[in-house]
N, C-alpha and C. Protein backbone atom coordinates (compact mmCIF):
# COMPACT_ATOMS: atom_id res chain seq x y z
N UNK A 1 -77.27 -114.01 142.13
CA UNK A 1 -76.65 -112.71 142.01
C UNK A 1 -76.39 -112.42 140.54
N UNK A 2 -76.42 -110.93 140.45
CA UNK A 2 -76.46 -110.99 138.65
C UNK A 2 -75.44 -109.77 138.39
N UNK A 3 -74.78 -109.81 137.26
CA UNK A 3 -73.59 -108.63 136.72
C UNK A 3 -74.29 -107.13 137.19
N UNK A 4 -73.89 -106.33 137.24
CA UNK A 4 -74.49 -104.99 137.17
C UNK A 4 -74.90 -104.27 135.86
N UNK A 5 -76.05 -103.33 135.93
CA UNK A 5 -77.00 -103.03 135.26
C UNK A 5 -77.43 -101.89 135.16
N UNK A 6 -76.41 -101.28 133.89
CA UNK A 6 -76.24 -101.67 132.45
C UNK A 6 -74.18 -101.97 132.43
N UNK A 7 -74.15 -103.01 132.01
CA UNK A 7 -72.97 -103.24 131.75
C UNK A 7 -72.18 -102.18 130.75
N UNK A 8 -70.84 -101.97 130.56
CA UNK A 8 -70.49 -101.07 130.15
C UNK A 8 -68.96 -101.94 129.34
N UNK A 9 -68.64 -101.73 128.03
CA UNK A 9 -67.95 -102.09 127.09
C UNK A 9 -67.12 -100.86 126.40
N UNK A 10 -65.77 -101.04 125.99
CA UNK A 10 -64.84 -100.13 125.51
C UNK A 10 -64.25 -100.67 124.02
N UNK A 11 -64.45 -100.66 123.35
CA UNK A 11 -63.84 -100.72 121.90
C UNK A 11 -63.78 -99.83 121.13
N UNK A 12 -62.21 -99.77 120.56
CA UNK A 12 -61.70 -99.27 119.59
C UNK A 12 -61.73 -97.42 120.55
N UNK A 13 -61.72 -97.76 121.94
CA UNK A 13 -61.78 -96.07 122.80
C UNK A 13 -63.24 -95.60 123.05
N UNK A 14 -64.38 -96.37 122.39
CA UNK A 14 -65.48 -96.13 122.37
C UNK A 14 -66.24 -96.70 123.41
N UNK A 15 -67.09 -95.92 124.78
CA UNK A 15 -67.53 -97.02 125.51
C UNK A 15 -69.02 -97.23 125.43
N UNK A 16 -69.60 -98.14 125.23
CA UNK A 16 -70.97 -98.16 125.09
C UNK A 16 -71.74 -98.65 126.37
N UNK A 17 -72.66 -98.23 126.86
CA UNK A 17 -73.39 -98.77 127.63
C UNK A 17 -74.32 -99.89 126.93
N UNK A 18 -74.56 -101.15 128.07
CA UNK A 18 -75.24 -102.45 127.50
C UNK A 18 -76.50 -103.08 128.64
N UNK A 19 -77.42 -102.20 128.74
CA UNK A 19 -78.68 -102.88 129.64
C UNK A 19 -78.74 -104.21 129.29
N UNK A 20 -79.14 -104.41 130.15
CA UNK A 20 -79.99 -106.09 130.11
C UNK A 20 -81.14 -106.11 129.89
N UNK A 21 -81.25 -106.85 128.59
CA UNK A 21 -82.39 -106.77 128.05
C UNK A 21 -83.03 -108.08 128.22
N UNK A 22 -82.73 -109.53 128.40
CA UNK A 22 -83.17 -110.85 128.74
C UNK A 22 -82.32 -111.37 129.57
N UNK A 23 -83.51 -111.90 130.33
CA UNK A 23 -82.54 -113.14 130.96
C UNK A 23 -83.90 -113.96 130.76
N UNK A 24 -83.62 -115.30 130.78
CA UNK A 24 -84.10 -116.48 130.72
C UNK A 24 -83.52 -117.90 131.11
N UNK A 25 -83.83 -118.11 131.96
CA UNK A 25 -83.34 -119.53 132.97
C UNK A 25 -81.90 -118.98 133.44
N UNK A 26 -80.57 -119.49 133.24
CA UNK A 26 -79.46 -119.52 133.60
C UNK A 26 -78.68 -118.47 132.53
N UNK A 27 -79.56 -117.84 131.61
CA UNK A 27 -78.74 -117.18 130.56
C UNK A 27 -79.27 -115.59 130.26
N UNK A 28 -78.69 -114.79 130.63
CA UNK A 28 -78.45 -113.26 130.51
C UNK A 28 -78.08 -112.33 129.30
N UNK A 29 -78.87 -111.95 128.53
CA UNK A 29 -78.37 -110.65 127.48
C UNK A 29 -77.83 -109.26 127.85
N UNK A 30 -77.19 -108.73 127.40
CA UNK A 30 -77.12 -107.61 127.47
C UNK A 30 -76.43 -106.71 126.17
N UNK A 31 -77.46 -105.73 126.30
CA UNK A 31 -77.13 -105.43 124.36
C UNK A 31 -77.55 -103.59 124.52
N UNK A 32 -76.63 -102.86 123.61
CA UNK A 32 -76.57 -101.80 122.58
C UNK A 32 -77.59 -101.32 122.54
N UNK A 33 -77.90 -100.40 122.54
CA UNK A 33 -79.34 -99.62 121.79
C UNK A 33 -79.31 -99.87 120.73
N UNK A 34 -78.50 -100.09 119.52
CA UNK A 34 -78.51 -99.77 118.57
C UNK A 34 -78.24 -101.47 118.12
N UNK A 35 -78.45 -101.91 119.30
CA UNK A 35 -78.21 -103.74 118.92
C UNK A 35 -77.32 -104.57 117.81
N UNK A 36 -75.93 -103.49 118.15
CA UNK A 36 -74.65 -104.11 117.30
C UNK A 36 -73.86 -104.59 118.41
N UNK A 37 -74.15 -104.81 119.37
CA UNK A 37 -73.27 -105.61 120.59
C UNK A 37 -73.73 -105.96 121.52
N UNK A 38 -74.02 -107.00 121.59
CA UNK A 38 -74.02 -108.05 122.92
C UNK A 38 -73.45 -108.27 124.08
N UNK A 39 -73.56 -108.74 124.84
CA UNK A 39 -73.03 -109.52 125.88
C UNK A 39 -73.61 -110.55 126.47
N UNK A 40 -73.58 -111.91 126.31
CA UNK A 40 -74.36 -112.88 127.05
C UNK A 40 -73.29 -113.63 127.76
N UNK A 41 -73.89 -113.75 129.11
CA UNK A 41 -73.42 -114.59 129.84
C UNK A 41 -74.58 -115.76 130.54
N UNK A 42 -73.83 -117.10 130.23
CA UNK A 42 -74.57 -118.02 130.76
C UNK A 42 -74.65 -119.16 131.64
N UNK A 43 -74.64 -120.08 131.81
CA UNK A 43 -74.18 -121.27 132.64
C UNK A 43 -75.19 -122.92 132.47
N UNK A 44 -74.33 -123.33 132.58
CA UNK A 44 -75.19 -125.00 132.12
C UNK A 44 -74.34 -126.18 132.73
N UNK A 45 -75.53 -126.39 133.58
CA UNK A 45 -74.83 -127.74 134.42
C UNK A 45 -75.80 -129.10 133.58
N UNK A 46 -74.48 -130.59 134.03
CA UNK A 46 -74.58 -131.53 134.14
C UNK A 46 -73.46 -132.16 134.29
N UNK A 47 -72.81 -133.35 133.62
CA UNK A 47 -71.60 -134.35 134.08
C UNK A 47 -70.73 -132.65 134.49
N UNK A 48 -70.65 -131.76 133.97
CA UNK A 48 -69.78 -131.00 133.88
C UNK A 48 -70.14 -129.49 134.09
N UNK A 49 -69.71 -128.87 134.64
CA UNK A 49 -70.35 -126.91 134.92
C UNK A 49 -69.69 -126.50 133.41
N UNK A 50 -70.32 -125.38 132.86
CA UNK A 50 -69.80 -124.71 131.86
C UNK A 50 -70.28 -123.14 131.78
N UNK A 51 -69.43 -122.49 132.39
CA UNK A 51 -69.75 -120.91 132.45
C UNK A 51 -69.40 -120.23 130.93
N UNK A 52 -70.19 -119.27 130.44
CA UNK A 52 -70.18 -118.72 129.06
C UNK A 52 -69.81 -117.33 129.82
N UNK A 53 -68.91 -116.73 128.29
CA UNK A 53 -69.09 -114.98 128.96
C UNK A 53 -68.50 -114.58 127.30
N UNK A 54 -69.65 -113.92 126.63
CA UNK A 54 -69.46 -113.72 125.05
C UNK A 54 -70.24 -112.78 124.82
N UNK A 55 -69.05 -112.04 124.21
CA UNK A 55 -69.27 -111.11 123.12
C UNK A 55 -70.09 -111.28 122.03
N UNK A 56 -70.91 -110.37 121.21
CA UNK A 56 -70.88 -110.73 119.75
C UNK A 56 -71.13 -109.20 119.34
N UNK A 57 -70.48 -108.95 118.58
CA UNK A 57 -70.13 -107.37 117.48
C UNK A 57 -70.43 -107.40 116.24
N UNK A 58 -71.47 -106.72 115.78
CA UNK A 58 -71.94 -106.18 114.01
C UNK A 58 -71.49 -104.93 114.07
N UNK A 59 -71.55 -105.15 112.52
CA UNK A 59 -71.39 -103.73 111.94
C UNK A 59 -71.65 -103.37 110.51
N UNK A 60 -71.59 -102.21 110.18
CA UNK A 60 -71.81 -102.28 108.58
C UNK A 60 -70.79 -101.77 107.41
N UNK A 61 -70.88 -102.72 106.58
CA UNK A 61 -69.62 -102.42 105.89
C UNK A 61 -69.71 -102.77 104.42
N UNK A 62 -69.20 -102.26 103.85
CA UNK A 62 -69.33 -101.47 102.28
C UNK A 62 -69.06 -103.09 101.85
N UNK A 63 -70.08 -103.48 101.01
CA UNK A 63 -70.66 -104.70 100.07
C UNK A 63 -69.13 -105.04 99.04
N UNK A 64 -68.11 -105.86 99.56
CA UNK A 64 -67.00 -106.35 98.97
C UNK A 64 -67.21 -106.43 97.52
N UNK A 65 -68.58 -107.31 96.85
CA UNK A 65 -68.67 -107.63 95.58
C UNK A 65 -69.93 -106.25 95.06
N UNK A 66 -70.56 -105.61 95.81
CA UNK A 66 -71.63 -104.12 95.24
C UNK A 66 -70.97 -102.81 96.28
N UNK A 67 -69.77 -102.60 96.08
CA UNK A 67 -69.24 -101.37 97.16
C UNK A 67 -70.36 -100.32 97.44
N UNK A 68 -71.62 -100.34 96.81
CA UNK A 68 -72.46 -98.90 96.77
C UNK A 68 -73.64 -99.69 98.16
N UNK A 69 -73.32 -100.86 98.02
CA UNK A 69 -74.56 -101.04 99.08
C UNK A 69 -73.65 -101.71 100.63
N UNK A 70 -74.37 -101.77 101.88
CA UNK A 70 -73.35 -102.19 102.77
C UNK A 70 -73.95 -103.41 103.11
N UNK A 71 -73.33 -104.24 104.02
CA UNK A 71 -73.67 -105.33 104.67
C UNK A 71 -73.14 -105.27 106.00
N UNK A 72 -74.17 -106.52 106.71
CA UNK A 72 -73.72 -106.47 108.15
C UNK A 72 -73.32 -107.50 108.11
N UNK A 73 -71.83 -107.45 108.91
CA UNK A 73 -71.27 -108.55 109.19
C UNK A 73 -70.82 -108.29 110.83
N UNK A 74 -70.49 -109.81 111.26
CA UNK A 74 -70.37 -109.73 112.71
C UNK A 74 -69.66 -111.08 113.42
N UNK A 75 -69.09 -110.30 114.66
CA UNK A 75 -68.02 -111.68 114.98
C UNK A 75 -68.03 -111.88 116.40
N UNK A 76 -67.85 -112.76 117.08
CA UNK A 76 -68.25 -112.79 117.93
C UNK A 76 -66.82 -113.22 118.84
N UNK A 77 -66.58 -113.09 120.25
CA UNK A 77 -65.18 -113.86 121.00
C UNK A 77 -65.84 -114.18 122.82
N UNK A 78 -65.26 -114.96 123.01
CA UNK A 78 -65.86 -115.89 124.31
C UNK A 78 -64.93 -116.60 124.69
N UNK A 79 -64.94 -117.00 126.33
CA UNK A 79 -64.63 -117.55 127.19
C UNK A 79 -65.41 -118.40 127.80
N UNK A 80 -65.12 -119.73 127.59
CA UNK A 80 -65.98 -120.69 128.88
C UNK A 80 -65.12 -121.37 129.53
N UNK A 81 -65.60 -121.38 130.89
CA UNK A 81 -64.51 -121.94 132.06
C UNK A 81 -65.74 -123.50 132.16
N UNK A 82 -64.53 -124.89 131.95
CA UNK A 82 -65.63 -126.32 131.69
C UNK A 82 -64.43 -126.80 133.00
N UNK A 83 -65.51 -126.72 133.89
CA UNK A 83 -65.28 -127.36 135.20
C UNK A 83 -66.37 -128.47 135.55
N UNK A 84 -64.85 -129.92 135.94
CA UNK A 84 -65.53 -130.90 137.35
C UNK A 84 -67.06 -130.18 138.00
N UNK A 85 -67.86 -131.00 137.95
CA UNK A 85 -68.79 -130.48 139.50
C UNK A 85 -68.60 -130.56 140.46
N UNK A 86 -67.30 -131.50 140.58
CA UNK A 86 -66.48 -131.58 142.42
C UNK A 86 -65.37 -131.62 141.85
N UNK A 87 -64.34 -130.50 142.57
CA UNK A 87 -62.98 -131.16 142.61
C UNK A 87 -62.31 -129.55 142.53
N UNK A 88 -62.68 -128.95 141.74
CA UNK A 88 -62.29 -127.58 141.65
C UNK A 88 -62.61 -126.34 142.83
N UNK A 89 -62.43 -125.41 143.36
CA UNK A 89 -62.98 -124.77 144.15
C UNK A 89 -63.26 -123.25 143.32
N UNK A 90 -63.99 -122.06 143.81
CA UNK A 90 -64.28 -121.38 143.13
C UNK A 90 -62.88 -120.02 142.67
N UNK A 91 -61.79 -120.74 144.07
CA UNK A 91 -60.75 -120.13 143.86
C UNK A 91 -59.35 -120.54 142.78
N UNK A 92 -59.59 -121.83 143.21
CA UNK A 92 -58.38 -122.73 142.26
C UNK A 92 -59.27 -122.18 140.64
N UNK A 93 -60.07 -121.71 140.60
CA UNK A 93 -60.97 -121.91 139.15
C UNK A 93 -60.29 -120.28 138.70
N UNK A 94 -60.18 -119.18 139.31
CA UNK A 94 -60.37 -117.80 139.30
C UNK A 94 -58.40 -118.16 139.07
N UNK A 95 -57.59 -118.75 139.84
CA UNK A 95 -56.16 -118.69 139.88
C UNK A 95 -55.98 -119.54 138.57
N UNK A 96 -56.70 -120.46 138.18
CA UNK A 96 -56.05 -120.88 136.41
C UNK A 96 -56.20 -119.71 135.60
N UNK A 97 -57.71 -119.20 135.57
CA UNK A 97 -57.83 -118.28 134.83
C UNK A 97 -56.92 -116.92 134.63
N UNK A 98 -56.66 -116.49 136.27
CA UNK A 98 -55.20 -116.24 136.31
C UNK A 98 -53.93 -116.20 135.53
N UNK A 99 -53.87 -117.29 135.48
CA UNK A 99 -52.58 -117.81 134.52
C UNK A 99 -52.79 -117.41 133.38
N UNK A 100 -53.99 -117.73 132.76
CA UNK A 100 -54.34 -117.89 131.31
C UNK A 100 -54.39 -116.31 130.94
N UNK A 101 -54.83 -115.52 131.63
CA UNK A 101 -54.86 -113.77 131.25
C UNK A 101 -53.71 -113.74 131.34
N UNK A 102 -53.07 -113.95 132.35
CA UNK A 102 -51.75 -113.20 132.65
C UNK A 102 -50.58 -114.16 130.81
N UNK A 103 -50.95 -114.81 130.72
CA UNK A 103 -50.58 -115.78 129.23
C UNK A 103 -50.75 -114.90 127.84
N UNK A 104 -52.33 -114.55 128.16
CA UNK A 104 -52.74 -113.86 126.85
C UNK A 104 -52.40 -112.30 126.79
N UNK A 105 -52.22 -111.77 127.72
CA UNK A 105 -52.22 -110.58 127.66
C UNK A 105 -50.64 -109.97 128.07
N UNK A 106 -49.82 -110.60 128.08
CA UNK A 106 -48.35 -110.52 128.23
C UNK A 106 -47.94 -109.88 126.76
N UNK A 107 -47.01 -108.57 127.08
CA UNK A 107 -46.35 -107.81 126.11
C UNK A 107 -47.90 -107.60 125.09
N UNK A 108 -48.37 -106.95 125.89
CA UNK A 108 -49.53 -105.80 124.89
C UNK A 108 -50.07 -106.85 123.95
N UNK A 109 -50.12 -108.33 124.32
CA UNK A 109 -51.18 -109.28 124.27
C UNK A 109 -50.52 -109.48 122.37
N UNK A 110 -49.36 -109.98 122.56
CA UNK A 110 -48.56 -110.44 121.97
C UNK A 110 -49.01 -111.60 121.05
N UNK A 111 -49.71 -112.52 122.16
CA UNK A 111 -50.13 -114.03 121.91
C UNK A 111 -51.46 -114.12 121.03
N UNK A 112 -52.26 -113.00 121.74
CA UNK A 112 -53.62 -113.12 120.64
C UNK A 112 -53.35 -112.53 119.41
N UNK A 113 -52.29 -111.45 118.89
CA UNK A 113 -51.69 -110.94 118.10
C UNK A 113 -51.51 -112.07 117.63
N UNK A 114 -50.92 -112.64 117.39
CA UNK A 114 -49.82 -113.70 116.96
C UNK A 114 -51.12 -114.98 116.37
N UNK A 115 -52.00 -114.79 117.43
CA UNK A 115 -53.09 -116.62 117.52
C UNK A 115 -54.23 -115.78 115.90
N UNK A 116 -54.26 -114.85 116.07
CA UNK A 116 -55.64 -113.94 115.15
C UNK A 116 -54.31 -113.69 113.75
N UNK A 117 -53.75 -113.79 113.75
CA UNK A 117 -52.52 -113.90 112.42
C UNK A 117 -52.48 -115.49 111.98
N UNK A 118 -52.84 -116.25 112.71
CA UNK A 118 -52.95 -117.69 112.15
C UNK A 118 -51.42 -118.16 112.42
N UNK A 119 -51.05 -117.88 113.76
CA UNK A 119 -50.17 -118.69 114.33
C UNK A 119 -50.52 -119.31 115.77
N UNK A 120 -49.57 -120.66 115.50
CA UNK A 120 -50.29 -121.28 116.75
C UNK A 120 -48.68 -121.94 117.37
């Protein structure tokens, strides 16, 4: 089963639509027309499951050391859930994650405020 198609992204109030443009084995693109944003989601088994779900964002921006010319720079943010191959269920997996949003995103997401300021 696969995400729906064209995925759809909101930043900064802006929403972009994101077709899928590859998939290959266990791993899925989905990207921008204008191919300043991504979305890949992936998965990779062995001793251990490891689900991917990542962003990556360019853009262009006025040359720090030549202000007249720009550069692309770009950053990327992700989630992987590294699960047992036995022991977890697909619900106990969805209720940590649970926790962990309901963690990060408490008081208008306070914590990632705070973690992206270089506090820990």
């Amino acid at each position: 089963m696969s995400f729906s198609d064209p995925l759809s992204i909101t930043i900064s109030a802006v929403t972009t639509p994101l077709p899928r443009v590859n998939t290959q084995g266990d791993e899925t693109t989905y990207q921008s027309a204008d191919g300043l944003i991504q979305v890949q989601a992936s998965h990779d088994s062995g001793k251990r499951l490891r689900h991917l779900l990542r962003v990556n964002h360019s853009k262009l921006t006025p040359d720090p050391f030549i202000p007249a010319e720009n550069v692309k720079v770009s950053m990327s943010t992700y989630m992987v859930f590294d699960v047992p191959v036995v022991g977890y269920t697909a619900a106990e997996q969805l209720a940590v994650y649970t926790g962990f949003k309901t963690l990060y995103t408490a008081t208008s997401d306070a914590l990632i405020s705070k973690l992206l300021a270089g506090e820990s």
